[in-house]
N, C-alpha and C. Protein backbone atom coordinates (compact mmCIF):
# COMPACT_ATOMS: atom_id res chain seq x y z
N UNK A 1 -18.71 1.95 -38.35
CA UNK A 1 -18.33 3.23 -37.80
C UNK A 1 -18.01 3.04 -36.32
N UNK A 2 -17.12 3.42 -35.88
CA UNK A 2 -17.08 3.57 -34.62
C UNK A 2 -17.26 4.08 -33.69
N UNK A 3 -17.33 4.05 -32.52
CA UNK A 3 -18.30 4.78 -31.53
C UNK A 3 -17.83 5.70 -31.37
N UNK A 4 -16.52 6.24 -31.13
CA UNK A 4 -15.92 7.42 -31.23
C UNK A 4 -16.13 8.25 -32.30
N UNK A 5 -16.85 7.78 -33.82
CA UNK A 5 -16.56 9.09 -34.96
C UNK A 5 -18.27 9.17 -34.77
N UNK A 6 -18.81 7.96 -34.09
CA UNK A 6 -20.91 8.66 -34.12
C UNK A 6 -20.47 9.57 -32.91
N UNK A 7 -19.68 9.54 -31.76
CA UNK A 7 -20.29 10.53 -31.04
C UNK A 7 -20.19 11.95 -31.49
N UNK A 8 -18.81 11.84 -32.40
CA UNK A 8 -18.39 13.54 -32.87
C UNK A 8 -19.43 13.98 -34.16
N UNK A 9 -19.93 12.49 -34.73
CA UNK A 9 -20.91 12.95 -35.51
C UNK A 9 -22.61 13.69 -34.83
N UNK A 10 -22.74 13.33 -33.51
CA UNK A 10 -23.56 13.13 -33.21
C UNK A 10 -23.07 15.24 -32.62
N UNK A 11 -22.17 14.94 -31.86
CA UNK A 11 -21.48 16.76 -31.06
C UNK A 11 -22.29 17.48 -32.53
N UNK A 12 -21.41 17.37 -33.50
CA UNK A 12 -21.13 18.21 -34.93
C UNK A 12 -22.73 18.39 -35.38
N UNK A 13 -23.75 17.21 -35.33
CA UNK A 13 -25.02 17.71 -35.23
C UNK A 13 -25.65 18.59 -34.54
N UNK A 14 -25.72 18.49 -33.03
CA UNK A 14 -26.39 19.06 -32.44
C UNK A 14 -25.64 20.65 -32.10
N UNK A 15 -24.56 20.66 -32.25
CA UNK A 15 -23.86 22.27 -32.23
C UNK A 15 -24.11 23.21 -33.38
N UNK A 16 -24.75 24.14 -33.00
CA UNK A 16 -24.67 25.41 -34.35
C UNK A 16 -23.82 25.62 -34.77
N UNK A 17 -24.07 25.77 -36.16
CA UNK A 17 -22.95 26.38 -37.00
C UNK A 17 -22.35 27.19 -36.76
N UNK A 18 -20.91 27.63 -36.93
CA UNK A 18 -20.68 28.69 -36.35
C UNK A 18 -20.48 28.78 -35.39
N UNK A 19 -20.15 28.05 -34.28
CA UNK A 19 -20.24 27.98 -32.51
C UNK A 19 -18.75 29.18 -32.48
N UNK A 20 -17.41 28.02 -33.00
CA UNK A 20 -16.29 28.92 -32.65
C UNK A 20 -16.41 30.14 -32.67
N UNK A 21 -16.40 31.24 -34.32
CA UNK A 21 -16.60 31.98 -34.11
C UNK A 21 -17.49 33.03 -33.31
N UNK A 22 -18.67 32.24 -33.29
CA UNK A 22 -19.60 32.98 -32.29
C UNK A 22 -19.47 33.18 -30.75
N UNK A 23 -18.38 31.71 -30.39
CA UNK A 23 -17.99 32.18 -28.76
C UNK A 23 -16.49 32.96 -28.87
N UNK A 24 -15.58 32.76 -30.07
CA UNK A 24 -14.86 34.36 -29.78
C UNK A 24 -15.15 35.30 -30.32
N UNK A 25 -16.63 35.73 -30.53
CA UNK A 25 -16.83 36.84 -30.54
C UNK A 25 -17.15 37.79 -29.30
N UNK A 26 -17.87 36.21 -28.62
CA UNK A 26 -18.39 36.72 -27.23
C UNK A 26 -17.56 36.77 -26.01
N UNK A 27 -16.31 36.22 -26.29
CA UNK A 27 -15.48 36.53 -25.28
C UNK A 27 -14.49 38.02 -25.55
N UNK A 28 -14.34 38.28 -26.97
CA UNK A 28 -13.87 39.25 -27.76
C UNK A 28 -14.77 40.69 -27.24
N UNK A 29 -16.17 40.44 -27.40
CA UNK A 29 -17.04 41.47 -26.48
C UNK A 29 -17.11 41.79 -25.01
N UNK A 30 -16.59 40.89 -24.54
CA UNK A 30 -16.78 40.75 -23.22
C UNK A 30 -15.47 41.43 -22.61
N UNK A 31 -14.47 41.45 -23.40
CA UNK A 31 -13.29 42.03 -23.05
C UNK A 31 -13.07 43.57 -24.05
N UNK A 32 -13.81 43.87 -24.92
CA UNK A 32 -14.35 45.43 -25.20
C UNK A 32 -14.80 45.91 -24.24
N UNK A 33 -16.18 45.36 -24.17
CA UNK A 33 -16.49 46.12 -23.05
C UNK A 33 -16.33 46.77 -21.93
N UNK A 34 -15.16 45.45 -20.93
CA UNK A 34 -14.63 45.61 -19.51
C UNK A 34 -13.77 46.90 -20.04
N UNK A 35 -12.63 47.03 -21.13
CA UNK A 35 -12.04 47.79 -21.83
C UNK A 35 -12.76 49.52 -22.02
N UNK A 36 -14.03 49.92 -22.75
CA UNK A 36 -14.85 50.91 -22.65
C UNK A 36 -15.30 51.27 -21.47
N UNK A 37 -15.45 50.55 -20.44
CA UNK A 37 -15.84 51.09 -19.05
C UNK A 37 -14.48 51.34 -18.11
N UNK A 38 -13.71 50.65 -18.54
CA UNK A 38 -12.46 51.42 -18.14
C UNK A 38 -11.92 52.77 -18.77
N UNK A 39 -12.16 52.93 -19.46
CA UNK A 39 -11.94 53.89 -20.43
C UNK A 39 -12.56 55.22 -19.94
N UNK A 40 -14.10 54.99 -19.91
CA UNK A 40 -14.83 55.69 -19.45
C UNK A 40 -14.61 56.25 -18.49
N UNK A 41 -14.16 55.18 -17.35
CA UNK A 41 -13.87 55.85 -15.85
C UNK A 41 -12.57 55.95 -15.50
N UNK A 42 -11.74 55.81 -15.98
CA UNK A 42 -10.65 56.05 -16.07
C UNK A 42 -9.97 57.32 -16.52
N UNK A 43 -9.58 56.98 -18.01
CA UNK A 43 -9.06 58.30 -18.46
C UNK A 43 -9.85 59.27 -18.91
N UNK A 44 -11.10 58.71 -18.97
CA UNK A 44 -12.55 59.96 -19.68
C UNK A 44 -12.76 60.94 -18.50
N UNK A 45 -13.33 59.87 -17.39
CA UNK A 45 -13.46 60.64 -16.33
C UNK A 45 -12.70 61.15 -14.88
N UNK A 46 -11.57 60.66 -15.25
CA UNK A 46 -10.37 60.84 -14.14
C UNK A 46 -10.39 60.04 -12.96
N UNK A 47 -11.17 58.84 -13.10
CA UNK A 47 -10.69 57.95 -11.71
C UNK A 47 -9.53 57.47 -11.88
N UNK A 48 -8.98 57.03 -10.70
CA UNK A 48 -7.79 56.24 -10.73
C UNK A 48 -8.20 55.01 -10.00
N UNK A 49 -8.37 54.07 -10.89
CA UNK A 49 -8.79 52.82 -10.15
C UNK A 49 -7.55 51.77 -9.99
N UNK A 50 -7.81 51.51 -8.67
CA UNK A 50 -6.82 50.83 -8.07
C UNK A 50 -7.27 49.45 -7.28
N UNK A 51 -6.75 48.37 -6.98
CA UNK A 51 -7.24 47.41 -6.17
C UNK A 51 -6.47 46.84 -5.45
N UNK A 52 -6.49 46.47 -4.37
CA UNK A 52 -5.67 45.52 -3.63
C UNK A 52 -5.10 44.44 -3.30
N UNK A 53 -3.71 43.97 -3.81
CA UNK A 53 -3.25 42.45 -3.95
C UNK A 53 -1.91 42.60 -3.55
N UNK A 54 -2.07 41.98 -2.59
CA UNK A 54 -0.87 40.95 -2.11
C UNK A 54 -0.24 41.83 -0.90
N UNK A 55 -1.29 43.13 -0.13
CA UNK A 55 -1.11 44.09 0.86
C UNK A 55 -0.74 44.88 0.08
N UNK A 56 -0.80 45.49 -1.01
CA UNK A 56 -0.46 46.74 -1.80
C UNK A 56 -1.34 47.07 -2.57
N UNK A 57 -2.03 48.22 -2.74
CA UNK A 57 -3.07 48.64 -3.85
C UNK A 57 -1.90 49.11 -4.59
N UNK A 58 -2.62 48.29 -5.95
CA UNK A 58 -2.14 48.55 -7.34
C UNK A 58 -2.87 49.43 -8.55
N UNK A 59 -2.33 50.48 -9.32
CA UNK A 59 -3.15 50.43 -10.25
C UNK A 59 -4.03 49.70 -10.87
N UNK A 60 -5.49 49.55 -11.29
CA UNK A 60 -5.61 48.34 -12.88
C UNK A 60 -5.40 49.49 -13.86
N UNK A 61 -4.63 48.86 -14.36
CA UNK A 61 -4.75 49.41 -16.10
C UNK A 61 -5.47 48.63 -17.22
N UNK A 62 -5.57 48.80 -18.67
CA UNK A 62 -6.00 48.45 -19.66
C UNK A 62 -5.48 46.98 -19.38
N UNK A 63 -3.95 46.72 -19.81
CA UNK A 63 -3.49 45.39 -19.97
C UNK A 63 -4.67 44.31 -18.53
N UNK A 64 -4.30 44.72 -17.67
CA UNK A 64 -5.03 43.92 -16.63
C UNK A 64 -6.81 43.87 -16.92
N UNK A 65 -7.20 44.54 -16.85
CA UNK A 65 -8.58 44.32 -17.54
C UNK A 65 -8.89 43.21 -18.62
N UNK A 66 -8.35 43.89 -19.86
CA UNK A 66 -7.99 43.42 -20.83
C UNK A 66 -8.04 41.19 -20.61
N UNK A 67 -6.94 41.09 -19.54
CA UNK A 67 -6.15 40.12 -19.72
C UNK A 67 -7.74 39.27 -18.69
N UNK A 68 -8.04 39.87 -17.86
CA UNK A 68 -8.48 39.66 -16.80
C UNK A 68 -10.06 38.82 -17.64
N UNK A 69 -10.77 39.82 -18.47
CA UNK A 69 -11.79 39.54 -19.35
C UNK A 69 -11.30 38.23 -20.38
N UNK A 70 -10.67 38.35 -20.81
CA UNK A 70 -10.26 37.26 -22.09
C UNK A 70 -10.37 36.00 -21.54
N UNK A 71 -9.26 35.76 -19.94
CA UNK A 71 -9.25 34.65 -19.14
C UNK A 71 -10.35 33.98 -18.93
N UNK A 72 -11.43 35.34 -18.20
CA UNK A 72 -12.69 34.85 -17.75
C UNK A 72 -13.79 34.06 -18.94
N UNK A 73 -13.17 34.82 -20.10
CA UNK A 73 -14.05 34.22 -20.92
C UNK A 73 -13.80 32.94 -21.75
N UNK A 74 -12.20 32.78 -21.66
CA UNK A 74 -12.13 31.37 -22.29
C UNK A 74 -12.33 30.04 -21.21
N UNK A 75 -12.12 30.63 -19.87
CA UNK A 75 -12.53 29.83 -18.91
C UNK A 75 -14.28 29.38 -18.76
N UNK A 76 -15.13 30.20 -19.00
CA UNK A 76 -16.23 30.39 -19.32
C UNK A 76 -16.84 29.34 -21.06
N UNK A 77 -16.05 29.20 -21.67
CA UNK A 77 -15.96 28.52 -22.75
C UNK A 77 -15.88 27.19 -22.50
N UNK A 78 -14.83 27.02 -21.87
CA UNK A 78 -13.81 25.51 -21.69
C UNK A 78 -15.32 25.05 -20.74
N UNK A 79 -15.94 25.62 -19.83
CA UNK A 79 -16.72 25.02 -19.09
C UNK A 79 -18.14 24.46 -19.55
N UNK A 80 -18.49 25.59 -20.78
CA UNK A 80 -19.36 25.29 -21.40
C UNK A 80 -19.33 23.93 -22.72
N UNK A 81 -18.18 24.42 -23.17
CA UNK A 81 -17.69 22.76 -23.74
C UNK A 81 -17.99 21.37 -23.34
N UNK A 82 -16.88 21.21 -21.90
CA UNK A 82 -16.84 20.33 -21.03
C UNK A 82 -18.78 20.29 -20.74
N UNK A 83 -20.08 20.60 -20.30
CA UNK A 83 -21.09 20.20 -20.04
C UNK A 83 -21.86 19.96 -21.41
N UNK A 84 -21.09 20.46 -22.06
CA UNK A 84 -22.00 20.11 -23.51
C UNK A 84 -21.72 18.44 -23.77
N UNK A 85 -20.93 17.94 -23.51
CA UNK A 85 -20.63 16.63 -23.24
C UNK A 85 -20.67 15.63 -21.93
N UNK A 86 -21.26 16.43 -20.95
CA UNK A 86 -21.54 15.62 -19.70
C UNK A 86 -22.75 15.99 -19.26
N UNK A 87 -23.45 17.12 -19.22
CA UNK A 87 -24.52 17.73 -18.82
C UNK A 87 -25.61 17.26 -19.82
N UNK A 88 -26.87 16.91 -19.04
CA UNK A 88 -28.15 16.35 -19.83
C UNK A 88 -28.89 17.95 -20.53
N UNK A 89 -28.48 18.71 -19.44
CA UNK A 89 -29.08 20.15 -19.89
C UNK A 89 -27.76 21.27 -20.00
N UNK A 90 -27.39 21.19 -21.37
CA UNK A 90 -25.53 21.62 -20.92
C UNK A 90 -26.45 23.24 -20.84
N UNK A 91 -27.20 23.95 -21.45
CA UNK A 91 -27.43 25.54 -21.64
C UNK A 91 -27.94 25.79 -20.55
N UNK A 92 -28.75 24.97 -19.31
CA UNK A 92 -29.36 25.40 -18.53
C UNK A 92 -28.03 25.28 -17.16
N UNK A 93 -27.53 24.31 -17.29
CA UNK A 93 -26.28 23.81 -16.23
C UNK A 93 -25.82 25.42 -16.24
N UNK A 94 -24.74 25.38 -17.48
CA UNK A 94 -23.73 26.42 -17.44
C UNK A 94 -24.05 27.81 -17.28
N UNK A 95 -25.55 28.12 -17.72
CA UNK A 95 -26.34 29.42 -16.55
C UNK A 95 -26.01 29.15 -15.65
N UNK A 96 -26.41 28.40 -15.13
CA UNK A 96 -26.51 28.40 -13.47
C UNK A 96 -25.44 28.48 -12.90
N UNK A 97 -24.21 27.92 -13.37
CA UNK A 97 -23.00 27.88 -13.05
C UNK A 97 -22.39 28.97 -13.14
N UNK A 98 -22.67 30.14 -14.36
CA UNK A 98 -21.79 30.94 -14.53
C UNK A 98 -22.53 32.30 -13.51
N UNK A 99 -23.69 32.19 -13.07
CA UNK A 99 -24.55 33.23 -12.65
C UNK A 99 -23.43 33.33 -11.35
N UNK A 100 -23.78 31.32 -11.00
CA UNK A 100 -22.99 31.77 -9.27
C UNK A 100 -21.53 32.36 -9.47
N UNK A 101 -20.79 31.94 -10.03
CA UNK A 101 -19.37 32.41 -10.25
C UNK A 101 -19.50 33.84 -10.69
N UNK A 102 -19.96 34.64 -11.12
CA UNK A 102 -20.34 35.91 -11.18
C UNK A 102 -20.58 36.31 -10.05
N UNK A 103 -21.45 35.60 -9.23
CA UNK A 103 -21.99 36.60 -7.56
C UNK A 103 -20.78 35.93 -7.11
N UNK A 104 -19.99 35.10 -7.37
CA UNK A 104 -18.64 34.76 -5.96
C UNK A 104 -17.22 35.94 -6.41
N UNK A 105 -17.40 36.07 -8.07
CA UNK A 105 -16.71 36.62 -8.24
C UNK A 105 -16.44 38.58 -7.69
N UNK A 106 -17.70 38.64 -7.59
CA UNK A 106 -18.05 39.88 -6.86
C UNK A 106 -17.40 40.24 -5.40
N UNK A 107 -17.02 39.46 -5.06
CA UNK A 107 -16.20 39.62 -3.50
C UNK A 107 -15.04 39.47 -3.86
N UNK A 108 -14.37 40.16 -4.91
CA UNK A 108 -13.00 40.44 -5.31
C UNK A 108 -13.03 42.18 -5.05
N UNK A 109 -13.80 42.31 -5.52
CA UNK A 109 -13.96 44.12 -6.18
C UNK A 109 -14.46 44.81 -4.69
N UNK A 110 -15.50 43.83 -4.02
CA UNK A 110 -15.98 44.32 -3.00
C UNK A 110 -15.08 44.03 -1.93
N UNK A 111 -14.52 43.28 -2.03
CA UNK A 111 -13.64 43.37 -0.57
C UNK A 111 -12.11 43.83 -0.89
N UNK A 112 -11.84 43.93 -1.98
CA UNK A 112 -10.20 44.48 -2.24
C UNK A 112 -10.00 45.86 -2.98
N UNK A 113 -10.98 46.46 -3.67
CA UNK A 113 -10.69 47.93 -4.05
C UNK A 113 -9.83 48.85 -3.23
N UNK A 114 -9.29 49.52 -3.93
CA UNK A 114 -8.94 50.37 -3.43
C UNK A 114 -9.71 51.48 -2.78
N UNK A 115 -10.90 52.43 -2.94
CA UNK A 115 -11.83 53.07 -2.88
C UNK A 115 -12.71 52.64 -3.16
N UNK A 116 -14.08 53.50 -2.53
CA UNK A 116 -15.42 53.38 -3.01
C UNK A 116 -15.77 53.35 -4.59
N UNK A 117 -15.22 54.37 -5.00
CA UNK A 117 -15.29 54.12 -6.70
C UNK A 117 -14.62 53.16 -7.33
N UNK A 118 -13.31 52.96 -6.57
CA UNK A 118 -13.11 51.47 -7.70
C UNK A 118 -13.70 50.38 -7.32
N UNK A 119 -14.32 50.25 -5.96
CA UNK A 119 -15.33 49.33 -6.12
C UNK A 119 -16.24 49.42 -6.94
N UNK A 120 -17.10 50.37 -6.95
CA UNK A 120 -18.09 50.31 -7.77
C UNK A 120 -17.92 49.93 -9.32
N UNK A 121 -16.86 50.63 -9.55
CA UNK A 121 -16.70 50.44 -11.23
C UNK A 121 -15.73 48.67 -11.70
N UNK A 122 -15.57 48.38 -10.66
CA UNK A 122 -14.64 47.45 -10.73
C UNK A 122 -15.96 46.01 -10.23
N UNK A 123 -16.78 46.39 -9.47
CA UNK A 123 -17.66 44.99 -9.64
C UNK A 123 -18.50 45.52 -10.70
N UNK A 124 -19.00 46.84 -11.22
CA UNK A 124 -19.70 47.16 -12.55
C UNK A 124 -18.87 46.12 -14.03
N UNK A 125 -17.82 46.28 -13.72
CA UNK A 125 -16.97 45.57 -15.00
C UNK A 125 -17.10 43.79 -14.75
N UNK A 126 -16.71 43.22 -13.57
CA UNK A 126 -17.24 41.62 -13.44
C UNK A 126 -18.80 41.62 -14.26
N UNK A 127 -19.41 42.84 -13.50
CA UNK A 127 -21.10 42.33 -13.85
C UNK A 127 -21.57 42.46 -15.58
N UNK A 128 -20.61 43.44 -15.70
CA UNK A 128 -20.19 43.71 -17.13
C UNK A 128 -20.07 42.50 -18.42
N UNK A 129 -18.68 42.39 -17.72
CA UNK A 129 -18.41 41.17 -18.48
C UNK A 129 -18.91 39.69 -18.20
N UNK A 130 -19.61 39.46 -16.90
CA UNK A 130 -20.68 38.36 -16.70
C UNK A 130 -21.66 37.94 -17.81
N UNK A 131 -22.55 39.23 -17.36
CA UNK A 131 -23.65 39.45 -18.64
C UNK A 131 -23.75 39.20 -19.89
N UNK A 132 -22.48 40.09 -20.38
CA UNK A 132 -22.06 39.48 -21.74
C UNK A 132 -21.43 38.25 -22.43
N UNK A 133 -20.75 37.71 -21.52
CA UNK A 133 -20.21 36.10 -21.54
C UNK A 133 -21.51 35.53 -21.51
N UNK A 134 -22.84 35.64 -20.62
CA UNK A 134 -23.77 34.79 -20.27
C UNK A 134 -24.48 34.82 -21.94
N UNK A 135 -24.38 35.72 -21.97
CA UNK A 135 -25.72 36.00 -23.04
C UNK A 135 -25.13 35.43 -24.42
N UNK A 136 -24.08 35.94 -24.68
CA UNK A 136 -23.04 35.27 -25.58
C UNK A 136 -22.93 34.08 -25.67
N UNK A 137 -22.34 33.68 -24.63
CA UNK A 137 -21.81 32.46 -24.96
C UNK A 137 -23.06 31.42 -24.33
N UNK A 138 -23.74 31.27 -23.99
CA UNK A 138 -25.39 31.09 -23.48
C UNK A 138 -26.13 30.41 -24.76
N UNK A 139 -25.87 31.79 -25.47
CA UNK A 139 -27.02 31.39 -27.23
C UNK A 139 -26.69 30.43 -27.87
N UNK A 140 -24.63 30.40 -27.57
CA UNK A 140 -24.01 29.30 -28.92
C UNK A 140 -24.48 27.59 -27.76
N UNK A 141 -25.02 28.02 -26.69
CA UNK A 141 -24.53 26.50 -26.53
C UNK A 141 -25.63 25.32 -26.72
N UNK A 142 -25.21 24.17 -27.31
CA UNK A 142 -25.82 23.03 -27.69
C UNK A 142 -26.95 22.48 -26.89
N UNK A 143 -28.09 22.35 -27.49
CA UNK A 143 -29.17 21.97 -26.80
C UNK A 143 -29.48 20.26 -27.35
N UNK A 144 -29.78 19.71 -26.36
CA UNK A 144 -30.14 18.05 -26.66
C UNK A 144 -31.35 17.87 -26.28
């Protein structure tokens, strides 16, 4: 056998069954969610959330949310992958990793909103979809 088909034998052991589906479910949730809290504060409750890029506040709409969550979460994936194969502690690494990128990611919302409320609801949705990527995609990952 060669060393290349023990190591995938070796991945294919130690990964739960079920990993794929279980991390797009959790990136699939993670982009509901950001989605329902837009929703909420948006057209439920009449904010108009807006943010600031490129010297112009822009609307966010659905699509941008939407697109914004999915990214974060397959990026969030790809990283957890990648330490499941380099990291001695890939579940404890990619906490730690994704916690900080969550608090760096927070100085998007806080320093570019348009208003006080779309700040608020707009780092509520990072912290949103943080949480749920963490916890999600957290459970599926491979322990050695």
């Amino acid at each position: 056998m060669s060393g290349d088909a023990t190591t995938r034998q070796a991945a294919t052991r130690n990964t739960p069954r079920g990993t794929r589906p279980r991390r797009a479910a959790a990136v699939a949730a993670a982009a509901l969610a950001a989605l329902a809290l837009w929703a909420l504060t948006g057209p439920v409750a009449g904010l108009d959330l807006a943010a600031e890029t490129g010297g112009e506040t822009r609307p966010v709409g659905a699509g941008a949310v939407a697109a914004a969550a999915v990214l974060a979460g397959l990026a969030a994936w790809a990283l957890l992958a990648l330490l499941e194969r380099a990291a001695r502690r890939p579940r404890r690494t990619w906490t730690i990793t994704a916690l900080a990128v969550l608090a760096l990611s927070l100085t998007g919302p806080l320093g570019s909103a348009g208003d006080t409320a779309s700040r608020a609801v707009l780092a509520a949705m990072h912290v949103l979809v943080g949480a749920v990527l963490i916890a999600g995609l957290g459970r599926s990952a491979r322990t050695r």
